[in-house]
N, C-alpha and C. Protein backbone atom coordinates (compact mmCIF):
# COMPACT_ATOMS: atom_id res chain seq x y z
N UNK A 1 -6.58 -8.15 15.61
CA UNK A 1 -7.93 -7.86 16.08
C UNK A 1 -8.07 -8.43 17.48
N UNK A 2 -8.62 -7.88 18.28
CA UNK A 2 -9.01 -7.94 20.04
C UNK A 2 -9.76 -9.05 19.83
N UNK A 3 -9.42 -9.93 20.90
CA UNK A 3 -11.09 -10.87 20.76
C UNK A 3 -11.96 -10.33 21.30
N UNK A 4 -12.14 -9.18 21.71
CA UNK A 4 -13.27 -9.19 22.16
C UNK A 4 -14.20 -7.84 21.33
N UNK A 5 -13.71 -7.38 20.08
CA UNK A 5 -14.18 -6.94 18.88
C UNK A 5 -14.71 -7.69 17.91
N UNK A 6 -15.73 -7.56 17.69
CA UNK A 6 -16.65 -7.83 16.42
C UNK A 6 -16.75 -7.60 14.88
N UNK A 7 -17.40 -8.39 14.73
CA UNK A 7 -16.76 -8.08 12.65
C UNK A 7 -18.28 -7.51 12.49
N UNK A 8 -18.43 -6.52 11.98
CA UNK A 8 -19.39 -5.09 11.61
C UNK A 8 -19.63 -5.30 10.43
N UNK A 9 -20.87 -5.11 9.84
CA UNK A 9 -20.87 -4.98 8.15
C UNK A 9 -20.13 -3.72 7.93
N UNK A 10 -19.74 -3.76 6.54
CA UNK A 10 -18.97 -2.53 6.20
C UNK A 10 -19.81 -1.18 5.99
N UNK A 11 -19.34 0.12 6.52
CA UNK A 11 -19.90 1.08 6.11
C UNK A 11 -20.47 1.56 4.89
N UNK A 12 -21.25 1.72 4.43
CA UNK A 12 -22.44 2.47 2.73
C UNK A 12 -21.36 3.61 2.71
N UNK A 13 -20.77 3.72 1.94
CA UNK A 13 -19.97 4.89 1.64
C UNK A 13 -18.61 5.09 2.06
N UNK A 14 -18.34 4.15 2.09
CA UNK A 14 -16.59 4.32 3.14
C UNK A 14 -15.70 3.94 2.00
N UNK A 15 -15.33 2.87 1.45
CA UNK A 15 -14.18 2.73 0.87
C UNK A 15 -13.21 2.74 1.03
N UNK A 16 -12.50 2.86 2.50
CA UNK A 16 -11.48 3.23 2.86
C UNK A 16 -10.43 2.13 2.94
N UNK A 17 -10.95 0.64 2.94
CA UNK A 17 -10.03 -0.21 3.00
C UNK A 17 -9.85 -0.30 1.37
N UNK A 18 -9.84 0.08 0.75
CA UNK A 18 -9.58 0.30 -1.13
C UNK A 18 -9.12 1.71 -1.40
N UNK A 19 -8.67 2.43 -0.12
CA UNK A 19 -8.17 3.42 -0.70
C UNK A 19 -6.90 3.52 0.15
N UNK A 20 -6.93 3.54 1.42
CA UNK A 20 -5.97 3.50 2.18
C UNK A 20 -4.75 2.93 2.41
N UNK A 21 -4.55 1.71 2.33
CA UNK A 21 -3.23 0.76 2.62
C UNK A 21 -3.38 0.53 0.48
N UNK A 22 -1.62 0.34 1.05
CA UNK A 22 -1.09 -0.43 -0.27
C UNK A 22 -1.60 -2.00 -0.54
N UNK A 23 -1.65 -2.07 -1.67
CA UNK A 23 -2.27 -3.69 -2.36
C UNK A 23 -1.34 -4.16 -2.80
N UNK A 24 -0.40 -5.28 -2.74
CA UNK A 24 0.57 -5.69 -3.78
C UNK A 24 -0.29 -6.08 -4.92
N UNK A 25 -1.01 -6.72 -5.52
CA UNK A 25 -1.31 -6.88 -6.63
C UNK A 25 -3.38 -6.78 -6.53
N UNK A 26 -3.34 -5.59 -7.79
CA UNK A 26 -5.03 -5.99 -7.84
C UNK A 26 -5.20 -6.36 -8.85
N UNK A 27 -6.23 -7.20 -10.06
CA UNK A 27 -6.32 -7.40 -11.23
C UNK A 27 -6.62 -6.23 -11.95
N UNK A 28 -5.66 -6.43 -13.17
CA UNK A 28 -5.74 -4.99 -14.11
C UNK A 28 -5.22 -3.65 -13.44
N UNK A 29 -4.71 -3.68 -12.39
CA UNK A 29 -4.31 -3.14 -11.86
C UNK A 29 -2.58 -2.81 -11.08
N UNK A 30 -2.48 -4.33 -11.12
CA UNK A 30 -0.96 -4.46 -10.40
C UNK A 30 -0.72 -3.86 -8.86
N UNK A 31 0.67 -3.04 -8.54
CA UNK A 31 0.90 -2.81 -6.95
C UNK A 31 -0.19 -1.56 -7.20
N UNK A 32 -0.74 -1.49 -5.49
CA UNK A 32 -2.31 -0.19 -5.80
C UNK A 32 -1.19 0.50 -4.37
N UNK A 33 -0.67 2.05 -4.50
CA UNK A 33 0.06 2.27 -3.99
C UNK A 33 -1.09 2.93 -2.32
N UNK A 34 -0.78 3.27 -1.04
CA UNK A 34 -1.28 3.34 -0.22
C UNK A 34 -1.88 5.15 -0.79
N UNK A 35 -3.31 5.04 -0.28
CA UNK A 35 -3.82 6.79 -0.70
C UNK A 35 -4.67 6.84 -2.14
N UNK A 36 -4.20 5.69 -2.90
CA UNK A 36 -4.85 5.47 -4.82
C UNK A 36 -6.19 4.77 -3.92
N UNK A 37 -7.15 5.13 -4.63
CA UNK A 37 -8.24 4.21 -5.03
C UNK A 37 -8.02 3.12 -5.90
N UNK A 38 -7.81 1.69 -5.47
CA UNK A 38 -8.85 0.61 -6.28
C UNK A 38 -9.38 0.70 -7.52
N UNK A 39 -9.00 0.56 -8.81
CA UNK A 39 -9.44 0.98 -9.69
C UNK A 39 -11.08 0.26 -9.76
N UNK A 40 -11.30 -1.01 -9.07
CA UNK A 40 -12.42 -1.67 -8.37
C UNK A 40 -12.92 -1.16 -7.63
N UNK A 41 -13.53 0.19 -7.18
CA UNK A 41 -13.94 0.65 -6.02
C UNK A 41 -15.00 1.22 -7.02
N UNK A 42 -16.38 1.25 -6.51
CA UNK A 42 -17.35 1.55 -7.78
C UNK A 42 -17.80 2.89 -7.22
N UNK A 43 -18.49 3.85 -8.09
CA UNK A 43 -18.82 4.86 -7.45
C UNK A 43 -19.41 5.13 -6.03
N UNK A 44 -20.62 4.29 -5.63
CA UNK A 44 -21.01 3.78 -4.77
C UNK A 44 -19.57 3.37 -3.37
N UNK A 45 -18.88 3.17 -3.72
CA UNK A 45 -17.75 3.13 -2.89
C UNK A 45 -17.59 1.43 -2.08
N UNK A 46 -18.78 0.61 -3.01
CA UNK A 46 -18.11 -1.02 -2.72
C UNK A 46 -17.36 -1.35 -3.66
N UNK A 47 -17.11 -2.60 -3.20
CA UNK A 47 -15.45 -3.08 -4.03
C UNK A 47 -16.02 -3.87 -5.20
N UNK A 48 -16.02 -3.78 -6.68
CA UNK A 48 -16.39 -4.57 -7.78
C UNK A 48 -15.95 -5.99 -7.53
N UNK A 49 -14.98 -6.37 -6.90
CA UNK A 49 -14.34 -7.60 -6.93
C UNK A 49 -14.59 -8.80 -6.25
N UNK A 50 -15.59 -8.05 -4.92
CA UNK A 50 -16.36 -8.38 -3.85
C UNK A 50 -17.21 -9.75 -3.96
N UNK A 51 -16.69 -11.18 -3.01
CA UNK A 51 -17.26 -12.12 -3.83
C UNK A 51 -16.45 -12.99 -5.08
N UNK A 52 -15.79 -12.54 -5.50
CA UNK A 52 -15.17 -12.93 -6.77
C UNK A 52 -13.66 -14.01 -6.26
N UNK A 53 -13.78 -14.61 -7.10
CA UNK A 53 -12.33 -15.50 -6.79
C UNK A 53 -11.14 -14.60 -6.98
N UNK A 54 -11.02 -13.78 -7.77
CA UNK A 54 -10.11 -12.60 -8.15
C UNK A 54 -9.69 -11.95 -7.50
N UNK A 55 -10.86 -11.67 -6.37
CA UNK A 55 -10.17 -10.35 -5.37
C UNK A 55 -8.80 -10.98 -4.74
N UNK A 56 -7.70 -9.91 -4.31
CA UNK A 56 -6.86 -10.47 -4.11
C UNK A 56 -7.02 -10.82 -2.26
N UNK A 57 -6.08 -11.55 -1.68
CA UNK A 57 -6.43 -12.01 -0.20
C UNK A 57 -6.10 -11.28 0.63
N UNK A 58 -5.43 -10.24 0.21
CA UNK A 58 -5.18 -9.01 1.55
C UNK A 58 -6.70 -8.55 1.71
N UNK A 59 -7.37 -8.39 0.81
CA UNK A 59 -8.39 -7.93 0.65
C UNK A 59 -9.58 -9.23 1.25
N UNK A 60 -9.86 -9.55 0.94
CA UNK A 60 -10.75 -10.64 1.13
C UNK A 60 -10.13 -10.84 2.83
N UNK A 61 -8.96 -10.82 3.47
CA UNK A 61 -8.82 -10.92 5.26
C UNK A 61 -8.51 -9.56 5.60
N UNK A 62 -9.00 -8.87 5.07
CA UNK A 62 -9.71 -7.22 5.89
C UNK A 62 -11.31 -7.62 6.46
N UNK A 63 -11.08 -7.45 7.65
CA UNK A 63 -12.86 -7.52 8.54
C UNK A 63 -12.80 -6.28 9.32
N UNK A 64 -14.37 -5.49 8.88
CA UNK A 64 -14.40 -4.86 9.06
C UNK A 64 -15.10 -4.51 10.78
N UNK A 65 -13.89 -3.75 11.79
CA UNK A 65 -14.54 -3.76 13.26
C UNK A 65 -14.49 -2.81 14.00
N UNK A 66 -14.92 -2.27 14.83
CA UNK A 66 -15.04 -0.75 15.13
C UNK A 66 -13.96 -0.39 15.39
N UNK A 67 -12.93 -1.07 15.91
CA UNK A 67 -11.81 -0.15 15.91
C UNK A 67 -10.58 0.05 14.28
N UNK A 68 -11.08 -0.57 13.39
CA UNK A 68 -10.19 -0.10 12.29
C UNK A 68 -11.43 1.10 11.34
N UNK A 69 -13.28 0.61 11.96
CA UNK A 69 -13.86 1.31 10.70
C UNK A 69 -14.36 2.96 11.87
N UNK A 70 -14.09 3.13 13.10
CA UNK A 70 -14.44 4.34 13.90
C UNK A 70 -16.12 4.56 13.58
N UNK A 71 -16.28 5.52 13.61
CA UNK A 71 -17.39 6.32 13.69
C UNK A 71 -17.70 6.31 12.82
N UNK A 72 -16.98 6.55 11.39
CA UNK A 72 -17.09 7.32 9.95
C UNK A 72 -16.48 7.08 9.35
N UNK A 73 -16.18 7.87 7.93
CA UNK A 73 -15.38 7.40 6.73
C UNK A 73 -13.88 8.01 6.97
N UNK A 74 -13.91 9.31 7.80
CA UNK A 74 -12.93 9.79 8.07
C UNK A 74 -12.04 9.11 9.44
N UNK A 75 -12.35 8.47 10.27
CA UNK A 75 -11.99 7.64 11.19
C UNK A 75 -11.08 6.95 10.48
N UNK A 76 -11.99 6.07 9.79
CA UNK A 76 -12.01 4.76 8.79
C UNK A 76 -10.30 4.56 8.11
N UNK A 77 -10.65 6.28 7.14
CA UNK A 77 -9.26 6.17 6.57
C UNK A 77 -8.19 6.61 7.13
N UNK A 78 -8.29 7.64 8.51
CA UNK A 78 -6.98 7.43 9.56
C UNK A 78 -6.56 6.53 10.10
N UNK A 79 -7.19 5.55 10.49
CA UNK A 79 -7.11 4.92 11.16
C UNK A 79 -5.85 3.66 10.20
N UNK A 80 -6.67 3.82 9.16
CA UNK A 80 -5.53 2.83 8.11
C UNK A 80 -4.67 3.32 7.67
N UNK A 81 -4.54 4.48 7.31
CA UNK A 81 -3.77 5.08 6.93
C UNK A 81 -2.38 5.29 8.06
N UNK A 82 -2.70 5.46 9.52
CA UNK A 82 -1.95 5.16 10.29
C UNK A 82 -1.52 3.61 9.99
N UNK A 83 -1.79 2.87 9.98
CA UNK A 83 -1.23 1.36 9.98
C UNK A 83 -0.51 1.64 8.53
N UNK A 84 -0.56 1.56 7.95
CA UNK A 84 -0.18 1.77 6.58
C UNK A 84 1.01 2.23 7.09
N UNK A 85 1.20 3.84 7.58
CA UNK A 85 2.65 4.43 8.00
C UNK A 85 3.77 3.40 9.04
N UNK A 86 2.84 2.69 9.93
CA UNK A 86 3.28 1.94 10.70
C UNK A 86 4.17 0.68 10.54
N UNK A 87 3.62 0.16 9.37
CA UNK A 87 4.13 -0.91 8.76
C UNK A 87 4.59 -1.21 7.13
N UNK A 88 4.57 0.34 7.25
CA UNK A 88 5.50 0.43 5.91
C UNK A 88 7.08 0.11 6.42
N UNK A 89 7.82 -0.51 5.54
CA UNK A 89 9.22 -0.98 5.47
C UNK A 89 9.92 -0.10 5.32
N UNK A 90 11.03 -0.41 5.88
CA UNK A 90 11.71 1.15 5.78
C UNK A 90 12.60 1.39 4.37
């Protein structure tokens, strides 16, 4: 993250950091492969886990800032979804 980017509340309807990148482990869930929804992602599209000691810490050091959340939901999940391709292992 730039220092000179800001941490944004998260978008009402996005979900994209619970759908986009791979999770090594979620509860009840195990590895959450990159593209799956979060089986924690509530209709509403916040994270059930949110808050909770449980959530796992990839999750909990995702901040959300205009350049990973764009404009929109569709930004949102290119944008990770590119990183995702980027730093997948070969």
């Amino acid at each position: 993250m730039s220092t000179k980017e800001t941490v944004i509340a998260c978008r009402a309807g996005c979900g994209a950091c619970c759908i986009a990148p791979s999770i090594g482990s979620i509860p009840e869930m195990g590895f959450k492969p990159a593209g799956v929804p979060c089986i924690h992602l509530l209709e509403d599209y916040r994270c059930g886990l949110f808050g909770k000691p449980e959530r796992p810490g990839f999750c909990a050091s995702l901040r959300p800032v205009d350049s990973m959340c764009g404009a929109n939901r569709e930004e949102a999940l290119a944008y990770l979804e590119e990183l995702e391709r980027l730093t997948k292992p070969e």
